[in-house]
N, C-alpha and C. Protein backbone atom coordinates (compact mmCIF):
# COMPACT_ATOMS: atom_id res chain seq x y z
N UNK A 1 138.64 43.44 91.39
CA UNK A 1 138.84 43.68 92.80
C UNK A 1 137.69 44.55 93.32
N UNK A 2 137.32 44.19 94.31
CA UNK A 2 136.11 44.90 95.29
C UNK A 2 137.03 45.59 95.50
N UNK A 3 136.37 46.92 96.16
CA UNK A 3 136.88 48.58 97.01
C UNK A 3 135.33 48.79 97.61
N UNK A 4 135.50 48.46 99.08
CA UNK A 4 133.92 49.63 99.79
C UNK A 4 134.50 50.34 100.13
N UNK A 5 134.03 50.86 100.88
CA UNK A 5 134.33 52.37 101.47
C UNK A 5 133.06 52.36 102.67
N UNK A 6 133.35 52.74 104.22
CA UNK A 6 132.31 53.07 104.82
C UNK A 6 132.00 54.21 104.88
N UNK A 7 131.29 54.90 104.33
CA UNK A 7 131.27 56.45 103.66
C UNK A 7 129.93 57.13 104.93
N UNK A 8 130.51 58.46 105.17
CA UNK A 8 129.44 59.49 105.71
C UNK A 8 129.49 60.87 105.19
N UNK A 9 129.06 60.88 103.74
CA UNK A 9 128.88 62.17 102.84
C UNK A 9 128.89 63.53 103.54
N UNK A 10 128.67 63.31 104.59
CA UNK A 10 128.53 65.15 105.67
C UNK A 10 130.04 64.96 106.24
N UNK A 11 131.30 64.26 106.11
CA UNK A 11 132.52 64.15 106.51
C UNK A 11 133.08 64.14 105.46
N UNK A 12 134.04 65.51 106.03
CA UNK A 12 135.09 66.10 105.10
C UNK A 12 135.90 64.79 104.63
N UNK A 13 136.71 64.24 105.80
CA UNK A 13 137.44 63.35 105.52
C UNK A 13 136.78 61.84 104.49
N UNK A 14 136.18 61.46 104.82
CA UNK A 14 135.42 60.71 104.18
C UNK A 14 135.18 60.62 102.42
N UNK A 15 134.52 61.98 102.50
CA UNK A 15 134.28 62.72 100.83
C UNK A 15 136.12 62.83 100.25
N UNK A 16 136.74 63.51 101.17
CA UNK A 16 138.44 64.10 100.56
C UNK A 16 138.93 61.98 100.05
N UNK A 17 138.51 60.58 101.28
CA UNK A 17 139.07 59.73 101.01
C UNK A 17 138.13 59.03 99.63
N UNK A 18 136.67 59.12 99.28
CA UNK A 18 136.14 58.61 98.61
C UNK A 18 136.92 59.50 96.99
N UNK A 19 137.07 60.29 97.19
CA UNK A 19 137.90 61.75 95.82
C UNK A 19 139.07 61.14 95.83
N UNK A 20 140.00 60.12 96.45
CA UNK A 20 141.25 59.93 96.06
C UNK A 20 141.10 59.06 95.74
N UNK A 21 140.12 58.06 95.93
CA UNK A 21 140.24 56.30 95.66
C UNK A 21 139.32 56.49 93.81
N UNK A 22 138.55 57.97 93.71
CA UNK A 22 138.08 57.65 91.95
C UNK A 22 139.18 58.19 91.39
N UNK A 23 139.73 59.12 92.34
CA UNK A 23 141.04 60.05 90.94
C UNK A 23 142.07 58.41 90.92
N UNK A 24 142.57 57.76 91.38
CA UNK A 24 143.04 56.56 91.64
C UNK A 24 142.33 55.29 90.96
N UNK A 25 141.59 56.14 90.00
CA UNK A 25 140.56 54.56 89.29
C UNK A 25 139.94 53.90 89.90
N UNK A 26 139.45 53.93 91.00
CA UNK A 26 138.95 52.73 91.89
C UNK A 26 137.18 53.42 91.74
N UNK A 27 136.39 52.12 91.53
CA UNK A 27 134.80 52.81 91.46
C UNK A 27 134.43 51.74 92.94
N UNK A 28 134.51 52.20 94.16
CA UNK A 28 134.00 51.79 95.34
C UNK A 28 133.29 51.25 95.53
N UNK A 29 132.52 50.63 95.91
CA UNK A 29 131.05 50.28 96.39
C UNK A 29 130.78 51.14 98.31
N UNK A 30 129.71 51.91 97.64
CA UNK A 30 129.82 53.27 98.50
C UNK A 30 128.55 52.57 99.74
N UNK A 31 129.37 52.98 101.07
CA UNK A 31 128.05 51.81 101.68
C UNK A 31 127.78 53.10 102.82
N UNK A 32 127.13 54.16 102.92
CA UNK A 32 126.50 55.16 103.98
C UNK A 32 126.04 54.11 105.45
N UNK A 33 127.26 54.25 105.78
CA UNK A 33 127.19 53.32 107.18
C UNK A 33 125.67 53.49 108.28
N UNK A 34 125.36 55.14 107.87
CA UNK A 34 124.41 55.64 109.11
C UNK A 34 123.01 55.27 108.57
N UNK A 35 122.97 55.09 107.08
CA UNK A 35 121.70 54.52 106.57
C UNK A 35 121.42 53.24 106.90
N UNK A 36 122.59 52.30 107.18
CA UNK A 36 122.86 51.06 106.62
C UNK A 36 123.70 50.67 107.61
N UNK A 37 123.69 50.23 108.67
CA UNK A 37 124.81 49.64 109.71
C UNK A 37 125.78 48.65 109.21
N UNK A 38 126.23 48.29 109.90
CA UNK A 38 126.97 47.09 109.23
C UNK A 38 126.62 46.00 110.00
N UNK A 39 126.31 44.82 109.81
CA UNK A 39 126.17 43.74 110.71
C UNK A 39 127.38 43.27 111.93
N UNK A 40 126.67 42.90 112.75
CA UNK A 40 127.72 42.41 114.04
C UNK A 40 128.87 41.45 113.34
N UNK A 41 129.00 40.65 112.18
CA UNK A 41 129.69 40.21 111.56
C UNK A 41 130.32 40.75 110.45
N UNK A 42 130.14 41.75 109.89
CA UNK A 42 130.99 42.58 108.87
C UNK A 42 131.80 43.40 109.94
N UNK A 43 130.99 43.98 111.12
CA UNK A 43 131.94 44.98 111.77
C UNK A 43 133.02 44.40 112.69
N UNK A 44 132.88 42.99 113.21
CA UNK A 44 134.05 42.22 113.59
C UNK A 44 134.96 41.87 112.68
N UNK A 45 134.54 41.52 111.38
CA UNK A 45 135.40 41.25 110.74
C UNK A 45 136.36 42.34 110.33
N UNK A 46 135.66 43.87 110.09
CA UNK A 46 136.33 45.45 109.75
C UNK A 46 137.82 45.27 110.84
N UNK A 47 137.01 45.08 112.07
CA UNK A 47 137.75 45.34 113.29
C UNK A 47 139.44 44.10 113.33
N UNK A 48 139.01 43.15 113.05
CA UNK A 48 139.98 41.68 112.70
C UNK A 48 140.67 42.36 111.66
N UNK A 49 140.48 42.91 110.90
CA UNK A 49 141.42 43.20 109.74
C UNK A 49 141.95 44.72 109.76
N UNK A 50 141.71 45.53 110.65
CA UNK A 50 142.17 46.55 110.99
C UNK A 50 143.10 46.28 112.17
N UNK A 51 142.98 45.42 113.03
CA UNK A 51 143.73 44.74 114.45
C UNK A 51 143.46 45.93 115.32
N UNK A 52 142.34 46.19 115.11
CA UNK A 52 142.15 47.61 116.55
C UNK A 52 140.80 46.37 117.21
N UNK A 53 141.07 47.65 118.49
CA UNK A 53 139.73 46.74 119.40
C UNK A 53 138.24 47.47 119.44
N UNK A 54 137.54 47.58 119.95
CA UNK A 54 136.41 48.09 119.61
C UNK A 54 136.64 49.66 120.27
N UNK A 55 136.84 49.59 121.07
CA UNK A 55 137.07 51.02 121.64
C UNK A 55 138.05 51.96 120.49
N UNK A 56 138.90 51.20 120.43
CA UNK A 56 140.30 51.84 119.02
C UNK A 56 139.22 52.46 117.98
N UNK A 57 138.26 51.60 117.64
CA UNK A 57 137.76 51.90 116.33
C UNK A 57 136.42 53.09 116.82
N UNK A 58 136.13 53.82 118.22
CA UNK A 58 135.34 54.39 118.25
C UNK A 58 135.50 56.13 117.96
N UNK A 59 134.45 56.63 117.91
CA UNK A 59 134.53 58.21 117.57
C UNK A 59 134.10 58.36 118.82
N UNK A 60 135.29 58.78 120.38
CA UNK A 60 134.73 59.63 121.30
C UNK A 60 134.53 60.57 122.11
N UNK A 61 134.35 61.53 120.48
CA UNK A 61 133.84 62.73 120.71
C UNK A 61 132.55 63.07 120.48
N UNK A 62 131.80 62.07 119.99
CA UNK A 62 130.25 62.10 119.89
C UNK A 62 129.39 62.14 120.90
N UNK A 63 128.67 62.46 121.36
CA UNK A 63 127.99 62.86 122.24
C UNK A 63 127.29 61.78 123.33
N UNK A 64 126.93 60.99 121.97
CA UNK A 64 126.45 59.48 122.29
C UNK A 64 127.56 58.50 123.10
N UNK A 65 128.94 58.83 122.88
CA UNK A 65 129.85 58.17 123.49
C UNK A 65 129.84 58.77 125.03
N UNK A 66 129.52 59.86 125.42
CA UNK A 66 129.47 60.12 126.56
C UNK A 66 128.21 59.84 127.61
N UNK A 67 126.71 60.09 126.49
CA UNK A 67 125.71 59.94 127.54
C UNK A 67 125.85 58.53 127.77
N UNK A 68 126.34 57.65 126.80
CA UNK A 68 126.71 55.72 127.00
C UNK A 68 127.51 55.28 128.05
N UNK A 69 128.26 56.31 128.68
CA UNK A 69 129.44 56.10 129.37
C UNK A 69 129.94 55.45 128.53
N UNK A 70 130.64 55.10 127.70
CA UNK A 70 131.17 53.93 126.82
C UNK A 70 132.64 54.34 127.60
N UNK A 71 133.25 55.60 127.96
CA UNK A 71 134.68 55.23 128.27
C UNK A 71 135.04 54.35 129.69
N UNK A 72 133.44 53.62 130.36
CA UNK A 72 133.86 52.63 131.45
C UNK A 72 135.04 51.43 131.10
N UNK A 73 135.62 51.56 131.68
CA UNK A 73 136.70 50.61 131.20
C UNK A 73 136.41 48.87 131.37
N UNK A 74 135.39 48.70 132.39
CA UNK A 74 134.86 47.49 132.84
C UNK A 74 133.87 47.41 131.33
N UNK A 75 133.20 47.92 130.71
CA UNK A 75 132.41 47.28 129.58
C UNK A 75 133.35 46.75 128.55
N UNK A 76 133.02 45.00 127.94
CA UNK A 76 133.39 44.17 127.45
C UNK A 76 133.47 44.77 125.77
N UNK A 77 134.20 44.22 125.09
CA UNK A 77 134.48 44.49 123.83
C UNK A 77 132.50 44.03 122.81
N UNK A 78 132.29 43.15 123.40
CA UNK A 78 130.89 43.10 123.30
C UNK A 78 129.91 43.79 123.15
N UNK A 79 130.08 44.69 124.75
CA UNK A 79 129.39 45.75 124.43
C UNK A 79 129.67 46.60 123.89
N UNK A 80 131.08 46.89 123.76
CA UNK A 80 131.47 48.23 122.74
C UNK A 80 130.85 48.16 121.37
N UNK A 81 130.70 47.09 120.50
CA UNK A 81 130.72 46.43 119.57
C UNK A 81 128.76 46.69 119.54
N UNK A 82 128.19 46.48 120.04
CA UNK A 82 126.40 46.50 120.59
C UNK A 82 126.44 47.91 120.20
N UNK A 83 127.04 48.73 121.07
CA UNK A 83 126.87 50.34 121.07
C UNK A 83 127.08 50.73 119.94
N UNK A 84 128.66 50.14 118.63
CA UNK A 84 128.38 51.00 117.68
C UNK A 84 127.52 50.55 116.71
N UNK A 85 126.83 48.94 116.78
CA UNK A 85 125.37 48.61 116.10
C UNK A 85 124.59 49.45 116.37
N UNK A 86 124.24 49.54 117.33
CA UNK A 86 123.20 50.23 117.60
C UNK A 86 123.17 52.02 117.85
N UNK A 87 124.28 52.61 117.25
CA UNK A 87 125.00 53.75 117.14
C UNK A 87 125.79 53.84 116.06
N UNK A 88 125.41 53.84 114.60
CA UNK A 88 126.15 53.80 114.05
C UNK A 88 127.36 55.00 113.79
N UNK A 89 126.97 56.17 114.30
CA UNK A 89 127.97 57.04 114.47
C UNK A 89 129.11 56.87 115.08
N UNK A 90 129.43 56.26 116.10
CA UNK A 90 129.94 56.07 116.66
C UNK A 90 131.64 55.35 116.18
N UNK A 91 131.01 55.04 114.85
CA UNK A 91 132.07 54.15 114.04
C UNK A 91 132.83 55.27 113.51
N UNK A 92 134.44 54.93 114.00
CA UNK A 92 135.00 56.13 112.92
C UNK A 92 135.00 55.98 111.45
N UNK A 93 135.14 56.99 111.00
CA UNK A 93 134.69 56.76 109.14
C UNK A 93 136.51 57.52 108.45
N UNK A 94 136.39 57.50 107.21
CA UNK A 94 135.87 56.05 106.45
C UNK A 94 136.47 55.08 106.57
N UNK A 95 136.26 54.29 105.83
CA UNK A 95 136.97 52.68 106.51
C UNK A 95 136.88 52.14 104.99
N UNK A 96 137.73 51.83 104.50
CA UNK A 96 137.93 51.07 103.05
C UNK A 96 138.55 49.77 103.24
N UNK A 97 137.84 49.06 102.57
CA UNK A 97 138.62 47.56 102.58
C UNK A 97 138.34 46.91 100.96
N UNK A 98 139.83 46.40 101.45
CA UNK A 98 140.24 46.06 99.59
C UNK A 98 141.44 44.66 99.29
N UNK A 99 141.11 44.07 99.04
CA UNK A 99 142.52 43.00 98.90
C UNK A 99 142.69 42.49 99.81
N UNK A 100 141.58 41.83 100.92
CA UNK A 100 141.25 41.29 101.87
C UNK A 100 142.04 41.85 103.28
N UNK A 101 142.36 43.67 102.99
CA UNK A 101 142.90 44.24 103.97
C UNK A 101 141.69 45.70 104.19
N UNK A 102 141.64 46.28 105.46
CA UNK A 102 140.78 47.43 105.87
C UNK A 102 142.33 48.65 106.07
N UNK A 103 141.60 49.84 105.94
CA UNK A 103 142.31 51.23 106.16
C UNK A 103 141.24 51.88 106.61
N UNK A 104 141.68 52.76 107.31
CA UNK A 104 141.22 54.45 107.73
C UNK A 104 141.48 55.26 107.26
N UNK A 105 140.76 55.61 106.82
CA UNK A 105 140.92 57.17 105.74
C UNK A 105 141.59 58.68 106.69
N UNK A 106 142.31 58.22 107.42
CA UNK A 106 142.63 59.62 108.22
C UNK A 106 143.93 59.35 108.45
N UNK A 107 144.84 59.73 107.57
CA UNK A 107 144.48 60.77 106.78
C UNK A 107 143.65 60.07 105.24
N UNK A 108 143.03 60.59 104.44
CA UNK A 108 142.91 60.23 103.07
C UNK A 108 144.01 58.97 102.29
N UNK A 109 144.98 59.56 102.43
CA UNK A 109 146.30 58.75 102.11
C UNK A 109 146.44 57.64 102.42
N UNK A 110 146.47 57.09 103.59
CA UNK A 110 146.28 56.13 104.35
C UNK A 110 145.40 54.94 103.55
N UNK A 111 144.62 54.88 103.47
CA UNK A 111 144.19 53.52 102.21
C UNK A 111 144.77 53.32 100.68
N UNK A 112 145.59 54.08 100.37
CA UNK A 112 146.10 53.88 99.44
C UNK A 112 147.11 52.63 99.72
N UNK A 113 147.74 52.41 100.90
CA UNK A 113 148.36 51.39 100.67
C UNK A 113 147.73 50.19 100.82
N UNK A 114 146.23 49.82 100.62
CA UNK A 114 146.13 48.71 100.80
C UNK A 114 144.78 48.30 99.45
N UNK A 115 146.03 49.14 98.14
CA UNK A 115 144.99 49.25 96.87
C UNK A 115 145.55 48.25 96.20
């Protein structure tokens, strides 16, 4: 069985969810989202298997979410989706997908059920 993890090593939560999935036996495939974006097609697919919409899946408390205006309500899931390509912060972290299902690591716990 595959286990990624969309990992951002400077997040508590992230590091606390990547520490439960090895004490749990699982060796991840560790993917540093901010080095490494995810393609417009891995991150639709994250989003399809999480059933959130693009906005659901954003961090906006980042700074970048505000100078973007991203909370216009008239911008299309499209563009939400553009912004966190091209922003990869913007993606909340971590994000584990396993058994052809995705979780959010917030809390930590939370992907365990989909081991």
């Amino acid at each position: 069985m595959t286990i990624k993890i969309y990992h951002n090593p400077r997040c508590s939560k992230s590091r606390q969810t990547l520490q439960l999935l090895e004490e749990n036996g699982a060796q991840p495939e560790i993917i540093e989202y901010l080095k490494n974006a995810p393609s417009k097609k891995e991150l639709e697919s994250v989003l399809n298997l999480l059933n959130l919409s693009p906005r659901d899946l954003m961090r906006k408390g980042e700074r970048i979410y505000k100078e973007l205006n991203l909370k216009d309500v008239d911008l299309s899931n499209e563009q939400l989706v553009n912004a966190m390509l091209e922003n990869p912060i913007l993606i909340e972290r971590p994000i584990v997908l396993a058994n052809g299902k995705a979780a959010i690591g917030r809390p930590p716990e939370s992907v365990l059920d989909i081991l």
